[in-house]
C-alpha atoms as a PDB file:
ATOM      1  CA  UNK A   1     -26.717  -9.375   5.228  1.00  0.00           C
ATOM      2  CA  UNK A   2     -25.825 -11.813   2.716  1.00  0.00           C
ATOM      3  CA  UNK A   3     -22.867 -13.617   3.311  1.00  0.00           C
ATOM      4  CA  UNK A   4     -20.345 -12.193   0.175  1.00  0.00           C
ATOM      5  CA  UNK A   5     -21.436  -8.879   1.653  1.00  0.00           C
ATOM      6  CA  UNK A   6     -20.238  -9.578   5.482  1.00  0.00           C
ATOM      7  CA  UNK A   7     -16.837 -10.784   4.017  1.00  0.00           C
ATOM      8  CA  UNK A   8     -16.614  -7.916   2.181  1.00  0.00           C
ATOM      9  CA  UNK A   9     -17.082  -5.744   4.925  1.00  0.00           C
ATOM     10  CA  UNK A  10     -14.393  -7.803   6.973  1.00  0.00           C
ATOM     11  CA  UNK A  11     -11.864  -7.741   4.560  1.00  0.00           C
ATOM     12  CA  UNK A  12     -12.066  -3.748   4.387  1.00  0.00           C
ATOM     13  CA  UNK A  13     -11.898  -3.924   8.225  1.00  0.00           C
ATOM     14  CA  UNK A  14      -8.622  -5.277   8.045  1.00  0.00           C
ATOM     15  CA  UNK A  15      -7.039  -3.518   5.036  1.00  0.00           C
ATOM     16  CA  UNK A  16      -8.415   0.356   7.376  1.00  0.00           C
ATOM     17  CA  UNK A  17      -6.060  -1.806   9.630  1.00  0.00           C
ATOM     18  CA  UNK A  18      -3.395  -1.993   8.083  1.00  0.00           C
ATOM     19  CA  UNK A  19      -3.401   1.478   6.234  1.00  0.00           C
ATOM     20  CA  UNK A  20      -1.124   3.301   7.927  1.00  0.00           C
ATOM     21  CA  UNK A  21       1.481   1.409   7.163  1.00  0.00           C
ATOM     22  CA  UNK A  22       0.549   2.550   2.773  1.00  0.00           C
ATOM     23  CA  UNK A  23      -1.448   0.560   0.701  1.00  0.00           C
ATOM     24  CA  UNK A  24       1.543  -1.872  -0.785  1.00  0.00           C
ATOM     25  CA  UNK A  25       2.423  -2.713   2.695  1.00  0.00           C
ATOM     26  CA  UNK A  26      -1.121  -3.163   3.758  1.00  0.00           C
ATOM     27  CA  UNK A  27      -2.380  -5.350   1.019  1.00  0.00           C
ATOM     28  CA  UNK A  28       0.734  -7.988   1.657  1.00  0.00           C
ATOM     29  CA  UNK A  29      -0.987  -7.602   5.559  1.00  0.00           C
ATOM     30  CA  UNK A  30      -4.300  -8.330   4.407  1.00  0.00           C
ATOM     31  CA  UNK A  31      -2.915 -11.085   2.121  1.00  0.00           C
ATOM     32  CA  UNK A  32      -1.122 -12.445   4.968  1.00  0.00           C
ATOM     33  CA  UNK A  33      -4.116 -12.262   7.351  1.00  0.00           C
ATOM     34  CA  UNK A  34      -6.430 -13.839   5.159  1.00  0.00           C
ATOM     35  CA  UNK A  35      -3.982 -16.911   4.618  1.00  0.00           C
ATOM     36  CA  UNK A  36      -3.590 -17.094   8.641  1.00  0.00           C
ATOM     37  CA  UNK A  37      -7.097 -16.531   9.869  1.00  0.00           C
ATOM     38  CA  UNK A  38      -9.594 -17.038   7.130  1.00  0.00           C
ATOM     39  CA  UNK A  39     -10.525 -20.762   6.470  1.00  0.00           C
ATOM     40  CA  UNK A  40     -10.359 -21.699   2.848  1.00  0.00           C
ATOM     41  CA  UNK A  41     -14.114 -21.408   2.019  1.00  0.00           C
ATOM     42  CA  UNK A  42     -14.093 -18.134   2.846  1.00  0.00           C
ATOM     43  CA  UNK A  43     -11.077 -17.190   1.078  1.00  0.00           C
ATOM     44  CA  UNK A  44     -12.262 -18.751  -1.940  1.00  0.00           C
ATOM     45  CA  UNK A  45     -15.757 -16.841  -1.603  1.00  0.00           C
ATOM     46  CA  UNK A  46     -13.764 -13.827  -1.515  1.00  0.00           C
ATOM     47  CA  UNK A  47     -11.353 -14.414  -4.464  1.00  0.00           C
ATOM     48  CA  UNK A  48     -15.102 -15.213  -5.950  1.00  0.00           C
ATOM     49  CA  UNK A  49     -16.133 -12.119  -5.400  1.00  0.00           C
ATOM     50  CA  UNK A  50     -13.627 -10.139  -6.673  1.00  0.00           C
ATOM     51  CA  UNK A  51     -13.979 -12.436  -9.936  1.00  0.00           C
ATOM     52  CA  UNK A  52     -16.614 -11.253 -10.328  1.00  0.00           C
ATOM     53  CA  UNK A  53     -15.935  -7.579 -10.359  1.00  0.00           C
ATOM     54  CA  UNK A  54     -15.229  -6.940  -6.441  1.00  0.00           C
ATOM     55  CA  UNK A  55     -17.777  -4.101  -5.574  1.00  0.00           C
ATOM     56  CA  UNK A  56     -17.141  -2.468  -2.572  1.00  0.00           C
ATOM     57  CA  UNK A  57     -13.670  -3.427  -2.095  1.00  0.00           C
ATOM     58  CA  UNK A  58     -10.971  -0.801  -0.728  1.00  0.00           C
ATOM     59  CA  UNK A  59      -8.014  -0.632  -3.334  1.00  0.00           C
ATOM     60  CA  UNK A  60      -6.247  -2.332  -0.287  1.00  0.00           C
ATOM     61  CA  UNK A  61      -8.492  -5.098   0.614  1.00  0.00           C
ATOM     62  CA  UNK A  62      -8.357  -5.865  -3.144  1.00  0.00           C
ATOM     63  CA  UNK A  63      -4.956  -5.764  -4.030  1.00  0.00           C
ATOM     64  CA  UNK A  64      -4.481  -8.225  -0.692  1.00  0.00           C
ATOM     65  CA  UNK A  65      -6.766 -10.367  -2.028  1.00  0.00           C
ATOM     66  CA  UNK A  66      -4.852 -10.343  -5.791  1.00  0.00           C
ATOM     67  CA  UNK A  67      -1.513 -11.082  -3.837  1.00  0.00           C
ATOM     68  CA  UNK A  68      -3.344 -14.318  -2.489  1.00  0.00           C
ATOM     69  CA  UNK A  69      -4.664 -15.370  -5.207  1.00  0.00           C
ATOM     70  CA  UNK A  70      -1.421 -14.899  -7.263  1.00  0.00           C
ATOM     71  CA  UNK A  71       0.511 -17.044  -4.226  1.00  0.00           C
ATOM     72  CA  UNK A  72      -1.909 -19.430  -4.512  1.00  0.00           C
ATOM     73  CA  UNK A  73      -1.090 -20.159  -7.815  1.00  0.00           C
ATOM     74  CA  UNK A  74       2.888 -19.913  -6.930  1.00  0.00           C
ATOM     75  CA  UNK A  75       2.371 -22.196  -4.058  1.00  0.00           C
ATOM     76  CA  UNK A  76       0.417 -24.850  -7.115  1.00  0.00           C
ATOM     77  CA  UNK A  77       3.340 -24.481  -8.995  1.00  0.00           C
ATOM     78  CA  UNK A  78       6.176 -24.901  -6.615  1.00  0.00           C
ATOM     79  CA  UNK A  79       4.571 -27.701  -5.587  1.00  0.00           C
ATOM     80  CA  UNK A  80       3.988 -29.568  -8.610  1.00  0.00           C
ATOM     81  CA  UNK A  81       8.172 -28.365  -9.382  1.00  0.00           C
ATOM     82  CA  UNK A  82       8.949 -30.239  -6.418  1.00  0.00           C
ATOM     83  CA  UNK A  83       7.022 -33.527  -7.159  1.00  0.00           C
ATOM     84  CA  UNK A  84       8.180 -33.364 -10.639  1.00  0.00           C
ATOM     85  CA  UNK A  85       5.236 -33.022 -12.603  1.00  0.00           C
END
């Protein structure tokens, strides 16, 4: 199995998860997972991925993954706010 593909299938593992609780609620959960538990290599391998088109994804696993990229970018930008750049 290549390695995109075993992420893959772990990120959909989480977002079945979490999908009782809808599929808003479940993507912020898979969002928050991934920044808890997933070191940053593979979190940038799956952000890669769905770059790339993100085949295979569940609509949750995706939209978890779009949340975490977008507070990625909110975290970059607070953070150069609060040095002043």
């Amino acid at each position: 199995m290549h390695p995109t593909e075993r992420l893959v299938m772990m990120v959909n593992q989480i977002a079945l998860a979490f999908a009782h609780q809808g599929e808003s609620r479940a993507a912020a959960a898979v969002a928050d997972h991934l920044r808890r538990f997933w070191n940053p290599r593979m979190r940038s391998a799956i952000r890669a991925h769905v770059a790339e088109g993100g085949t295979d994804l569940l609509p949750a696993a995706r939209a978890g993954i779009e949340l975490l990229a977008d507070s990625r970018s909110d975290h970059a930008a607070t953070a150069a706010r609060s040095s002043g750049r």
